[in-house]
N, C-alpha and C. Protein backbone atom coordinates (compact mmCIF):
# COMPACT_ATOMS: atom_id res chain seq x y z
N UNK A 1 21.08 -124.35 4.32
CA UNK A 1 20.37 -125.40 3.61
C UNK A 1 18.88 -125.07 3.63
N UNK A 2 18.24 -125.41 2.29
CA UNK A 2 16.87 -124.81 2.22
C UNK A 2 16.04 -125.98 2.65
N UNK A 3 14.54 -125.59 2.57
CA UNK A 3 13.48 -127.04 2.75
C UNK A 3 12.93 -126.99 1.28
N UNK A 4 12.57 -128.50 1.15
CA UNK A 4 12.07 -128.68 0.11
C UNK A 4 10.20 -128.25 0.70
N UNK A 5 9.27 -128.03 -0.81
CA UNK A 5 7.82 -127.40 -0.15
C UNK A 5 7.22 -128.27 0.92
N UNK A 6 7.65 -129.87 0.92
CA UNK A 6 7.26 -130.61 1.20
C UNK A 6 7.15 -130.13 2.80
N UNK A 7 8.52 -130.00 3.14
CA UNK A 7 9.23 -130.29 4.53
C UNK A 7 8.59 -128.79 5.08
N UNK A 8 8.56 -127.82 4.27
CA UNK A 8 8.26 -126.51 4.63
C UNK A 8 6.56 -126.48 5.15
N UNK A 9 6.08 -127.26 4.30
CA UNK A 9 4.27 -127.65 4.75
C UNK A 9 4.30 -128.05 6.22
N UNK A 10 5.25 -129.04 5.84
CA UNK A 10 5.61 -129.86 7.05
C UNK A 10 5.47 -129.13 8.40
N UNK A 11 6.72 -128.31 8.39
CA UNK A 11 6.80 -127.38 9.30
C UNK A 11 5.68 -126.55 9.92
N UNK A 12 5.22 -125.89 8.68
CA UNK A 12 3.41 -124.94 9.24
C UNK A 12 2.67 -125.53 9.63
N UNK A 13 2.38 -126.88 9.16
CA UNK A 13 1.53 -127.66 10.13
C UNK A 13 1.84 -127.84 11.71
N UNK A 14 3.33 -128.15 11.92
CA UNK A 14 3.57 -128.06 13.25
C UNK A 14 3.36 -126.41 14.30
N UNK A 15 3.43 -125.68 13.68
CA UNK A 15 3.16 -124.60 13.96
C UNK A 15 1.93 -124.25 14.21
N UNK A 16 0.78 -125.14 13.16
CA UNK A 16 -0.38 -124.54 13.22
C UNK A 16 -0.91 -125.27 14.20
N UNK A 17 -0.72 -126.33 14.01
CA UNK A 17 -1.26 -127.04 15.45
C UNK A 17 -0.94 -126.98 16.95
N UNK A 18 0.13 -126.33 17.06
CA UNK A 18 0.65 -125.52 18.20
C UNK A 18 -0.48 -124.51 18.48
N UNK A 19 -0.54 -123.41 17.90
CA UNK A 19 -1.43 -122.34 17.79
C UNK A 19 -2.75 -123.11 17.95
N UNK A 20 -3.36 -123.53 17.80
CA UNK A 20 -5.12 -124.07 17.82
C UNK A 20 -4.70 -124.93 19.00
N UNK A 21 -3.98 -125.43 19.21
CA UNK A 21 -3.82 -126.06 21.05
C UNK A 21 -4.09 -124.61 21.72
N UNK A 22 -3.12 -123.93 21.86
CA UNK A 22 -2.73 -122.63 22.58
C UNK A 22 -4.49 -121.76 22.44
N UNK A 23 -4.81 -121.92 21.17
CA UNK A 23 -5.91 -121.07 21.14
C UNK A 23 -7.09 -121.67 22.05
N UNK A 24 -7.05 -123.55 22.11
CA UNK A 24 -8.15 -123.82 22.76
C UNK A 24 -8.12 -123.97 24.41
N UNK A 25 -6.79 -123.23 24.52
CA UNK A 25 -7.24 -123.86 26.34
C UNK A 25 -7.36 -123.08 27.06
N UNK A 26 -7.70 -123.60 28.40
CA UNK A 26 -8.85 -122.48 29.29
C UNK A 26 -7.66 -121.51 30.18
N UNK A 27 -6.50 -122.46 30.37
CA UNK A 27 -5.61 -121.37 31.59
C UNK A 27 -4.73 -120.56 30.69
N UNK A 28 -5.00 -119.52 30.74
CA UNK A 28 -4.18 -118.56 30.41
C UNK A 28 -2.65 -118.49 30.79
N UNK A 29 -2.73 -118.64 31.84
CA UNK A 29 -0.95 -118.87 32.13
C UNK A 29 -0.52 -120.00 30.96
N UNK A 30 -1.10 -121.16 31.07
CA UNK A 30 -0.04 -122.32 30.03
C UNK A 30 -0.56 -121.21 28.90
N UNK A 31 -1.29 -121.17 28.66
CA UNK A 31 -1.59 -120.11 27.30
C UNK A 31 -0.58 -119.32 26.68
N UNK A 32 0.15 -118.85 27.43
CA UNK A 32 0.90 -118.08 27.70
C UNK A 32 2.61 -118.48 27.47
N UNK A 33 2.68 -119.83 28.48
CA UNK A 33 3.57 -120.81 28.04
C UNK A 33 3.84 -121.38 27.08
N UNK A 34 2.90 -121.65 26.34
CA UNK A 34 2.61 -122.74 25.18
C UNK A 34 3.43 -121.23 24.23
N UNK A 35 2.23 -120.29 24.18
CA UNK A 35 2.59 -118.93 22.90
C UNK A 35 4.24 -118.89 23.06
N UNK A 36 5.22 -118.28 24.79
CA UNK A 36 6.33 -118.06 24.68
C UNK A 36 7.48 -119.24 23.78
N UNK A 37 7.01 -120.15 24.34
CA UNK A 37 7.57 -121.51 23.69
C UNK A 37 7.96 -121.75 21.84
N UNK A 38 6.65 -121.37 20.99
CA UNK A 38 6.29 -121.45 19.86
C UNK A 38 7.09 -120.12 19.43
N UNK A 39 6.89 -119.22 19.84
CA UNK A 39 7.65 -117.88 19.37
C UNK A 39 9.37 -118.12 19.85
N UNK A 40 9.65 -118.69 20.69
CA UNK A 40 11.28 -119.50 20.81
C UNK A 40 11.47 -120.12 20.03
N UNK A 41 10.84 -120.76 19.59
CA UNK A 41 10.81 -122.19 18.88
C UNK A 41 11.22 -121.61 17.08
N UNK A 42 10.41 -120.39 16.78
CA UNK A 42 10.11 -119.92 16.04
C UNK A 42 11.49 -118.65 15.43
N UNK A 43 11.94 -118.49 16.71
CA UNK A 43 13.28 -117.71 16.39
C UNK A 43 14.30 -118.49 16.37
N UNK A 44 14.33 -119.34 16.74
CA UNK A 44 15.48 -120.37 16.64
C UNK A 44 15.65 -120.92 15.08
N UNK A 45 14.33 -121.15 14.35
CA UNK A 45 14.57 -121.41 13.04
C UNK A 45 15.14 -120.55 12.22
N UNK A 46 14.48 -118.86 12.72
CA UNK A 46 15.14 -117.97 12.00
C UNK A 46 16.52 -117.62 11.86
N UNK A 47 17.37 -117.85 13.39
CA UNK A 47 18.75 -118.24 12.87
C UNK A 47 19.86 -119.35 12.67
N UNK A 48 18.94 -119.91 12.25
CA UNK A 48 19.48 -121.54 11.89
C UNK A 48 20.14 -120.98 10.60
């Protein structure tokens, strides 16, 4: 099942705002956490 553009915006926004969290914080370890998380997060859609 596809996304409509709507839902697909949708989606990059959640993504992007993941990333600019991850980009602004000071500990590198959650840094780190946050990135592994989003890139899980991120393969899981791919085999949906």
């Amino acid at each position: 099942m596809g996304m409509t553009d709507s839902q697909f915006k949708g989606f990059i926004r959640f993504v992007l705002d993941d990333l600019v969290e991850i980009q602004g914080g000071n500990d590198p370890e959650k840094q780190a956490e946050k990135l592994k998380k989003v890139i899980e997060n991120l393969q899981k859609v791919l085999e949906d």
